[in-house]
C-alpha atoms as a PDB file:
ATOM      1  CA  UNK A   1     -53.206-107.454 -40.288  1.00  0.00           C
ATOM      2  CA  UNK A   2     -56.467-106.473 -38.084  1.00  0.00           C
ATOM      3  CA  UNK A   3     -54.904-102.209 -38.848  1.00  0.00           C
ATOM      4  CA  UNK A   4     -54.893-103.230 -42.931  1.00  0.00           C
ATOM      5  CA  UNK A   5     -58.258-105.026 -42.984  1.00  0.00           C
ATOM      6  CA  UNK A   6     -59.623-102.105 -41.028  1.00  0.00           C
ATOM      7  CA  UNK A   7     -58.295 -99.147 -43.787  1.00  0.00           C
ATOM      8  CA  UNK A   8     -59.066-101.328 -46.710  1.00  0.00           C
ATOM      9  CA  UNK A   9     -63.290-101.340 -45.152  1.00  0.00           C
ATOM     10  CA  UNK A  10     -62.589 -97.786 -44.209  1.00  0.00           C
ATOM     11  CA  UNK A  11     -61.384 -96.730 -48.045  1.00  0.00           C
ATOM     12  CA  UNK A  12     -63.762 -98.566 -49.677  1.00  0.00           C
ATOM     13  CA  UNK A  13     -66.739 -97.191 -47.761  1.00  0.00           C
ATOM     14  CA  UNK A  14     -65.548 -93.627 -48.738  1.00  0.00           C
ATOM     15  CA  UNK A  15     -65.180 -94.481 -52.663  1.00  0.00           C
ATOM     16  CA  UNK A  16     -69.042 -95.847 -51.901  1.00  0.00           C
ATOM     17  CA  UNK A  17     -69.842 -92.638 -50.357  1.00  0.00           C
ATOM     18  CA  UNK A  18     -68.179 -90.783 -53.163  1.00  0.00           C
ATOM     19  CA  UNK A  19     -69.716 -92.181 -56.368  1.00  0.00           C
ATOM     20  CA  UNK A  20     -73.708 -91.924 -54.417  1.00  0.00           C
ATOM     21  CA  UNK A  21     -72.809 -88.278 -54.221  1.00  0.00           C
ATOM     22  CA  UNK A  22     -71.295 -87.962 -57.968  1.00  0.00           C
ATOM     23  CA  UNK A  23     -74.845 -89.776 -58.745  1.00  0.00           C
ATOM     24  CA  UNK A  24     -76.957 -87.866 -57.519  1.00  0.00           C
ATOM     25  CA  UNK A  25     -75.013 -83.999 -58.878  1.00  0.00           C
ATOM     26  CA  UNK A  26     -76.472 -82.894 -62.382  1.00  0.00           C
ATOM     27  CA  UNK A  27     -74.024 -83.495 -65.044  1.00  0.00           C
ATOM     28  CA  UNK A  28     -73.867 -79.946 -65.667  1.00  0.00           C
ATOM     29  CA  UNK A  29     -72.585 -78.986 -62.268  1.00  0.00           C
ATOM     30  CA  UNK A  30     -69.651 -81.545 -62.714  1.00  0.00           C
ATOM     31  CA  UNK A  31     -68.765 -80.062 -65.584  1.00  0.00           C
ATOM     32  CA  UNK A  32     -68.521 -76.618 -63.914  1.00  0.00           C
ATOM     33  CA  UNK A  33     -67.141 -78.550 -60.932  1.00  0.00           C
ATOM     34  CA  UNK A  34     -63.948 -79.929 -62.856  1.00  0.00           C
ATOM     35  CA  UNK A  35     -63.986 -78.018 -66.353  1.00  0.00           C
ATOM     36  CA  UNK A  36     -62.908 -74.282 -65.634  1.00  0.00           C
ATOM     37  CA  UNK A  37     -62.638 -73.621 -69.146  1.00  0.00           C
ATOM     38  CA  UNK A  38     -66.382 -73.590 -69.557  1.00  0.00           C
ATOM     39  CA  UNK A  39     -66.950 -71.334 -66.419  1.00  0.00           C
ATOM     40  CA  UNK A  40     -64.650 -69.074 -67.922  1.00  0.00           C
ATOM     41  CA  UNK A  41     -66.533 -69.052 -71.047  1.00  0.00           C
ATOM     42  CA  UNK A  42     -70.001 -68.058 -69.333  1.00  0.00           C
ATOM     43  CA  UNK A  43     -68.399 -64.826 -67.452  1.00  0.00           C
ATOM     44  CA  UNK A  44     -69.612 -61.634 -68.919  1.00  0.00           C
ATOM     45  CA  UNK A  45     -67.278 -59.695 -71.744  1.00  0.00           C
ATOM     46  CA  UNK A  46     -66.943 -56.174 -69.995  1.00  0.00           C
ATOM     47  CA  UNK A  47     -68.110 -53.345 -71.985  1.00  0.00           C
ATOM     48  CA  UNK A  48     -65.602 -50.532 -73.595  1.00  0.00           C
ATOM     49  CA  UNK A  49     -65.913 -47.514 -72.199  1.00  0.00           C
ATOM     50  CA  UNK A  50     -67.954 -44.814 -73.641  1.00  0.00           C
ATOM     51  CA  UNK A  51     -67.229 -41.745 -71.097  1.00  0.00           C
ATOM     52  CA  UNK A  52     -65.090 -39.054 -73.554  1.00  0.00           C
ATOM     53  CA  UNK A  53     -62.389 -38.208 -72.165  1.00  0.00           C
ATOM     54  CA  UNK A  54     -62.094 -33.234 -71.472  1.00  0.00           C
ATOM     55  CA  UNK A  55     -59.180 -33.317 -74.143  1.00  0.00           C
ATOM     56  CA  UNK A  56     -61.196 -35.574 -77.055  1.00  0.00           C
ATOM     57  CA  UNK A  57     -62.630 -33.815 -79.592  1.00  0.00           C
ATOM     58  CA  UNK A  58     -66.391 -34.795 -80.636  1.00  0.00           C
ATOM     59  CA  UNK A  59     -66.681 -37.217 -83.383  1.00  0.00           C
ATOM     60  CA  UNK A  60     -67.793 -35.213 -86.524  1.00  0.00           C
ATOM     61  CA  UNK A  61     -71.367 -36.604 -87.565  1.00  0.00           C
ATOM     62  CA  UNK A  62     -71.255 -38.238 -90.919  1.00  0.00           C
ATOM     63  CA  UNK A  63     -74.273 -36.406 -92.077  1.00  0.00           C
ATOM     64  CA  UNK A  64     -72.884 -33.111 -91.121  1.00  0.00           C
ATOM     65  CA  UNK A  65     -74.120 -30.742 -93.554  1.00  0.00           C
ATOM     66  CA  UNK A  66     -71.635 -28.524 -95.886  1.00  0.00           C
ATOM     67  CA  UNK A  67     -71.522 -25.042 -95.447  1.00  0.00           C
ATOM     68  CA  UNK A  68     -72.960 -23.547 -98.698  1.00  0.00           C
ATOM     69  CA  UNK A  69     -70.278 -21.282-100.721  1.00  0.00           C
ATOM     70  CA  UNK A  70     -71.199 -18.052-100.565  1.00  0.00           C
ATOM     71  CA  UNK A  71     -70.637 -14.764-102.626  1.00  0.00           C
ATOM     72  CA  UNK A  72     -67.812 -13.651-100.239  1.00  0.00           C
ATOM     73  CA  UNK A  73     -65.653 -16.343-100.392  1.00  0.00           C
ATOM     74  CA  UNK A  74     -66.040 -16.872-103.767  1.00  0.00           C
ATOM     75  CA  UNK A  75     -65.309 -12.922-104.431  1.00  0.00           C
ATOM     76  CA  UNK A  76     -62.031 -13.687-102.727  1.00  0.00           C
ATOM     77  CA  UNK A  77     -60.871 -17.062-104.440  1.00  0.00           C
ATOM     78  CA  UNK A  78     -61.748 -14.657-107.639  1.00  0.00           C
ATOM     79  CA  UNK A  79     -59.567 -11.963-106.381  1.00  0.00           C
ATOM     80  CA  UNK A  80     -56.739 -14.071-104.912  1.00  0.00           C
ATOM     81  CA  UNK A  81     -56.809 -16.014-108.431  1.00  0.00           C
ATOM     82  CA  UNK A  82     -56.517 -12.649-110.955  1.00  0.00           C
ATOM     83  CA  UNK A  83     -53.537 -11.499-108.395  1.00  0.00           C
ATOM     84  CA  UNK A  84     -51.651 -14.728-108.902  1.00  0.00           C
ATOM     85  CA  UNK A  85     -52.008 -14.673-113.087  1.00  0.00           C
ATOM     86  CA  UNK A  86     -51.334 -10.685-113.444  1.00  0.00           C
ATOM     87  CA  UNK A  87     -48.017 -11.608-111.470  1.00  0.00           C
ATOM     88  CA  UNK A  88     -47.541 -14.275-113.803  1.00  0.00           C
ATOM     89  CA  UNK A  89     -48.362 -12.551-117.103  1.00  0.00           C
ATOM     90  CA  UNK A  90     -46.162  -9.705-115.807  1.00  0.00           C
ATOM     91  CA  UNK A  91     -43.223 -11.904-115.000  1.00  0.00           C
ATOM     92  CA  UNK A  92     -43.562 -10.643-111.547  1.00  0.00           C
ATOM     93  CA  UNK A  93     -42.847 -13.943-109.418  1.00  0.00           C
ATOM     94  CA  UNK A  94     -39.519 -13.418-108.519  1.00  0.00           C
ATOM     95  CA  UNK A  95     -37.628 -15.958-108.185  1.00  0.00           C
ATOM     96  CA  UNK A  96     -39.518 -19.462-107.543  1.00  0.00           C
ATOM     97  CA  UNK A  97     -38.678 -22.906-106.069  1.00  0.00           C
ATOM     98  CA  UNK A  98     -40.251 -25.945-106.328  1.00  0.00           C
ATOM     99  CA  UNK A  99     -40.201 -29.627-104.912  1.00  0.00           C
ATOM    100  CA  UNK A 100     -40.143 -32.334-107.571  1.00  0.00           C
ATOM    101  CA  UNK A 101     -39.666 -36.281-107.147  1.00  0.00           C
ATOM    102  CA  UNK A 102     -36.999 -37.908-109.316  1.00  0.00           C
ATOM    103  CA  UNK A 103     -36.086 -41.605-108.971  1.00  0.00           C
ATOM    104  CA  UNK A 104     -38.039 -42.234-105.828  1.00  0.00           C
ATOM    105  CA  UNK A 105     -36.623 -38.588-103.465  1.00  0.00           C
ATOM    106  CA  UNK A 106     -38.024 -35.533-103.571  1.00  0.00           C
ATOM    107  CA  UNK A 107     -36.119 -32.463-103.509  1.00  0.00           C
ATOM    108  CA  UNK A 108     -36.425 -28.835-102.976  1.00  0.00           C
ATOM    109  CA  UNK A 109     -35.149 -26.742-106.204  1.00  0.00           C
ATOM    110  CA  UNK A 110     -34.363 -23.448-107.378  1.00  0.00           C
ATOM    111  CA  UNK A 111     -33.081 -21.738-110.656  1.00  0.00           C
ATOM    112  CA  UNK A 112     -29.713 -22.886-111.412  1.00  0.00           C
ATOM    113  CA  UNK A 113     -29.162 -25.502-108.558  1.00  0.00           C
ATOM    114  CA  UNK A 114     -27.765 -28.993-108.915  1.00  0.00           C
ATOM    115  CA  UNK A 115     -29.070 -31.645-107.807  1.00  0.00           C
ATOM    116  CA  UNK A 116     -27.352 -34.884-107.421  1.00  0.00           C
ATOM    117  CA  UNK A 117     -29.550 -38.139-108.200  1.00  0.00           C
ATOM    118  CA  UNK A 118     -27.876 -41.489-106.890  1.00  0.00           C
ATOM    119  CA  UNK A 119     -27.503 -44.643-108.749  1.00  0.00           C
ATOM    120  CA  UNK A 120     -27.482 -45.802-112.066  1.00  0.00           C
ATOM    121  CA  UNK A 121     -29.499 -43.089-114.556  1.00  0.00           C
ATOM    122  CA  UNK A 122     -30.123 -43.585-117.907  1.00  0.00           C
ATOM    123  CA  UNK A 123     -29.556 -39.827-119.173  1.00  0.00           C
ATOM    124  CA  UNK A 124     -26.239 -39.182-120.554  1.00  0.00           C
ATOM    125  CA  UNK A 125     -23.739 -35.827-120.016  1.00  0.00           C
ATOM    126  CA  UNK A 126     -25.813 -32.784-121.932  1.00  0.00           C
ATOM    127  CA  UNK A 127     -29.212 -34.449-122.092  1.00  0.00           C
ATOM    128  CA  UNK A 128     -31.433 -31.985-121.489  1.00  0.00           C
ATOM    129  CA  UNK A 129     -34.906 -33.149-119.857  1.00  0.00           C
ATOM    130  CA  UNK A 130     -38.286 -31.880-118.536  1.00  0.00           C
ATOM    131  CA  UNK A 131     -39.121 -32.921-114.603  1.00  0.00           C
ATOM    132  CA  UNK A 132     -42.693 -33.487-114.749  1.00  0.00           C
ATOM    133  CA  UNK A 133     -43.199 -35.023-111.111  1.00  0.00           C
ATOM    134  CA  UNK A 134     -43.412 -31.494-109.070  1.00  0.00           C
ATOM    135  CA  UNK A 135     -45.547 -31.504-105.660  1.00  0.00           C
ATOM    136  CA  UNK A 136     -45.185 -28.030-105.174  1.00  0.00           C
ATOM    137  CA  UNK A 137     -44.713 -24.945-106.886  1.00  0.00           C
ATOM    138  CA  UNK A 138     -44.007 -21.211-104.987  1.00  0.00           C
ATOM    139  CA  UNK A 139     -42.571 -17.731-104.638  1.00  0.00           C
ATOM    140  CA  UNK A 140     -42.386 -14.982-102.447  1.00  0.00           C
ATOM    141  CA  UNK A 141     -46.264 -14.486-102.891  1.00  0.00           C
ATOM    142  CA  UNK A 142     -48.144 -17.424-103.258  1.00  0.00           C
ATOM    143  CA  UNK A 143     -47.899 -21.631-103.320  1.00  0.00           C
ATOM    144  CA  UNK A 144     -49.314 -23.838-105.655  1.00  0.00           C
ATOM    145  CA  UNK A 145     -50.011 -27.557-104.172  1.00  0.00           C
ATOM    146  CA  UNK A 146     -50.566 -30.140-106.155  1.00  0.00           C
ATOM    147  CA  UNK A 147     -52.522 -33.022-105.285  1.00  0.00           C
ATOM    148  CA  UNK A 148     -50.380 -35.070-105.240  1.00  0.00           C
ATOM    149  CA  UNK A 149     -48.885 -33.834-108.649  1.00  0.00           C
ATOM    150  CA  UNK A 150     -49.388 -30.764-110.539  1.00  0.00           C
ATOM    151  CA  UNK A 151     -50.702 -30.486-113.957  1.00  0.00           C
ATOM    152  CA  UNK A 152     -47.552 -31.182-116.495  1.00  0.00           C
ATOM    153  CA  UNK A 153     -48.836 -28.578-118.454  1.00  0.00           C
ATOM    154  CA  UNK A 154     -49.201 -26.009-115.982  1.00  0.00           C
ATOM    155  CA  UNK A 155     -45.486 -25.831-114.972  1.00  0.00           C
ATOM    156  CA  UNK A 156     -42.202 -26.399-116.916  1.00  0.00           C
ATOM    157  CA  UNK A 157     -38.760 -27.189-114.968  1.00  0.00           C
ATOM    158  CA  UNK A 158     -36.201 -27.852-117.682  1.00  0.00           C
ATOM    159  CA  UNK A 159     -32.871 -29.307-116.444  1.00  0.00           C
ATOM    160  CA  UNK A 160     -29.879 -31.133-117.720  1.00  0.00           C
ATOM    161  CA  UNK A 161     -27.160 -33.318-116.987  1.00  0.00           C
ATOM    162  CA  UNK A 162     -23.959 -31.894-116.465  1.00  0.00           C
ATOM    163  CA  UNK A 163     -22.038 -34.386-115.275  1.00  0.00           C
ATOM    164  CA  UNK A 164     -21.319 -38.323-114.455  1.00  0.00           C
ATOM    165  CA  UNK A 165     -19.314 -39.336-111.444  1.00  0.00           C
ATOM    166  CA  UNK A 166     -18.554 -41.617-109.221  1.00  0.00           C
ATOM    167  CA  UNK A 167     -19.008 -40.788-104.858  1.00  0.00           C
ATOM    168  CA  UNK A 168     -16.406 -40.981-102.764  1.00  0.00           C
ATOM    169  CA  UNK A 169     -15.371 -44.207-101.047  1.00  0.00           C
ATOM    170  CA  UNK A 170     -17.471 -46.006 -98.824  1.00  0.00           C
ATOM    171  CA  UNK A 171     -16.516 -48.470 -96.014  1.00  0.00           C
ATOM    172  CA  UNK A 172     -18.868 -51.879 -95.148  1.00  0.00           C
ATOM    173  CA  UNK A 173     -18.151 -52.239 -91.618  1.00  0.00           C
ATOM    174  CA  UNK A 174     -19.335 -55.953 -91.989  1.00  0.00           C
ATOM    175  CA  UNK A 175     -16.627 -57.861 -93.046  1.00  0.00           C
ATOM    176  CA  UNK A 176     -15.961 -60.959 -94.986  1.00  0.00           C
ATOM    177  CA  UNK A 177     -12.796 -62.209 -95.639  1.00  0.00           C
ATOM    178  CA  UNK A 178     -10.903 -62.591 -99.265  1.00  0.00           C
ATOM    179  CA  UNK A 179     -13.987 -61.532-100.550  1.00  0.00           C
ATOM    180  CA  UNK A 180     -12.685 -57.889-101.577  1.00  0.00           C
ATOM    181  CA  UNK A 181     -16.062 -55.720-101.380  1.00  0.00           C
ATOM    182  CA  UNK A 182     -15.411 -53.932 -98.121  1.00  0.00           C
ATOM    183  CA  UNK A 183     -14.611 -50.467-100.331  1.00  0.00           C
ATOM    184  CA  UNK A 184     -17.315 -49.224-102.965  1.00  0.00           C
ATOM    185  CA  UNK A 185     -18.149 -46.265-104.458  1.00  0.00           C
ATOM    186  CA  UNK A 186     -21.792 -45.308-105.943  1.00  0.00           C
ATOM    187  CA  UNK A 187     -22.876 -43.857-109.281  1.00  0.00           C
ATOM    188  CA  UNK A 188     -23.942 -40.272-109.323  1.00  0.00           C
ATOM    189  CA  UNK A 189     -25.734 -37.834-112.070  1.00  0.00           C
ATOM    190  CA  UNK A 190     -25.224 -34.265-111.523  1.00  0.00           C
ATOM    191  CA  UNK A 191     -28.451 -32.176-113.047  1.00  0.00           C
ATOM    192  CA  UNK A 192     -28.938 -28.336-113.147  1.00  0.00           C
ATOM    193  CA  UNK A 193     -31.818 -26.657-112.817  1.00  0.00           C
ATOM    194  CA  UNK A 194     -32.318 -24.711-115.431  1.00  0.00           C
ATOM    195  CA  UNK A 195     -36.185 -22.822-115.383  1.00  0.00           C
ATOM    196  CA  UNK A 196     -39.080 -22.959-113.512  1.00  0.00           C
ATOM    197  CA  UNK A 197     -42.260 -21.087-114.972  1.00  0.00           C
ATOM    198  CA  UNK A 198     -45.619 -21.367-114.796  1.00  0.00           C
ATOM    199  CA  UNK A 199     -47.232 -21.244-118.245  1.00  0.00           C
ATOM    200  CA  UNK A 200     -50.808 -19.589-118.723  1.00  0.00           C
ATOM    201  CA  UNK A 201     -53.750 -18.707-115.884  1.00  0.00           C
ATOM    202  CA  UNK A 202     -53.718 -21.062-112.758  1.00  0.00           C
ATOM    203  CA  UNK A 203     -57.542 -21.699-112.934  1.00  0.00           C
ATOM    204  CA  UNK A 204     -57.410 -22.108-117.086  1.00  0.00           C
ATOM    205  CA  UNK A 205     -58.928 -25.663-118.124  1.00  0.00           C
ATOM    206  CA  UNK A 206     -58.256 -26.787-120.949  1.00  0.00           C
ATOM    207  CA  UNK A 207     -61.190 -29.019-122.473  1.00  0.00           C
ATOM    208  CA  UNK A 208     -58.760 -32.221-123.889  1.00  0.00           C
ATOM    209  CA  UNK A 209     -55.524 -32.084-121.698  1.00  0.00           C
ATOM    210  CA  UNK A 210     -52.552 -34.196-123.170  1.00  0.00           C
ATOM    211  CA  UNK A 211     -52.680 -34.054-127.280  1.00  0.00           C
ATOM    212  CA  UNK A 212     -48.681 -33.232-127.276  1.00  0.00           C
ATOM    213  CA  UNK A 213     -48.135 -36.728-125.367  1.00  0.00           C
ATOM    214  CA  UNK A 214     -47.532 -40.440-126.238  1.00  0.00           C
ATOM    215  CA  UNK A 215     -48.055 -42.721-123.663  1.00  0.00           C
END
């Protein structure tokens, strides 16, 4: 009894001891004390670091100036230019490719190839049509680069639709029972290339560009 009497005086005295102290701290130093949230919130952010590393090129300056063109250059754009349309005017090209976009894929054409175009098409077996979406026209000499497109106007692939089919079979791997769709075959639209040509002078502008078309 005289060992429990004793610890009881002895704990109390320490909780008396305890809240004088707590008194007497600055509320702000309690917080800091038991709230490490908010002493994480005072440390310092650290910096990024600005040292460049050997292999970085320099940031070009915004206000760089442009280099002025000058009578050279333009002499050879000139020259460069008259080349390309005597070789056009002479039918001189060669034979010329091109990369058009049809129904969302882009592929790489010549004179009489066939293309196939996946899916249902609208066009039906002899149609003949115009591809108007071409990226890039070229020969054995020079490359014209649209951007993104080429003028319509400019160059003419003609093509037509030679034939309707159906692919081979395919296989679905996944499978689902009685639910017969593991075997399926896909639409396909055979088109030939017929031409490509470039009509008139690459650096002609016309001054109203789209009369012959109805939107």
């Amino acid at each position: 009894l005289l060992a429990m009497a004793t610890l009881l005086g002895f704990s109390r005295l320490l909780n008396y001891a305890a809240n004088n102290c707590l008194r007497r701290m600055a509320p702000t130093v309690i917080c800091k004390q038991y709230y490490p949230a908010l002493r994480l919130s005072e440390i310092p952010i650290a910096e990024y670091r600005t040292a460049k590393l050997p292999w970085m090129r320099q940031i070009p300056d915004y206000q760089t100036e442009i280099q002025e063109w000058n009578e050279e250059r333009e002499k050879i754009c000139t020259d460069v230019t008259n080349e390309i349309n005597n070789q056009i005017a002479m039918d001189n090209t060669g034979r010329m490719f091109a990369i058009v976009q049809v129904c969302g894929k882009q592929f790489k054409v010549t004179e009489h190839d066939i293309i196939i175009i996946e899916g249902f098409w609208p066009p039906n077996i002899g149609d003949r049509l115009k591809l108007e979406k071409v990226l890039l026209v070229g020969s054995k000499d020079f490359t014209l680069i649209g951007r993104p497109i080429l003028n319509r106007e400019l160059v003419s692939i003609d093509a037509t639709v030679i034939e309707k089919t159906l692919s081979h079979t395919k296989t679905r791997f996944r499978f689902r029972p009685r639910k017969q769709y593991r075997l399926y075959r896909i639409q396909h639209t055979m088109l030939r290339i017929n031409s490509i040509s470039i009509n008139g002078n690459i650096n002609e502008k016309k001054e109203v560009e789209g009369l012959d078309r109805v939107y």
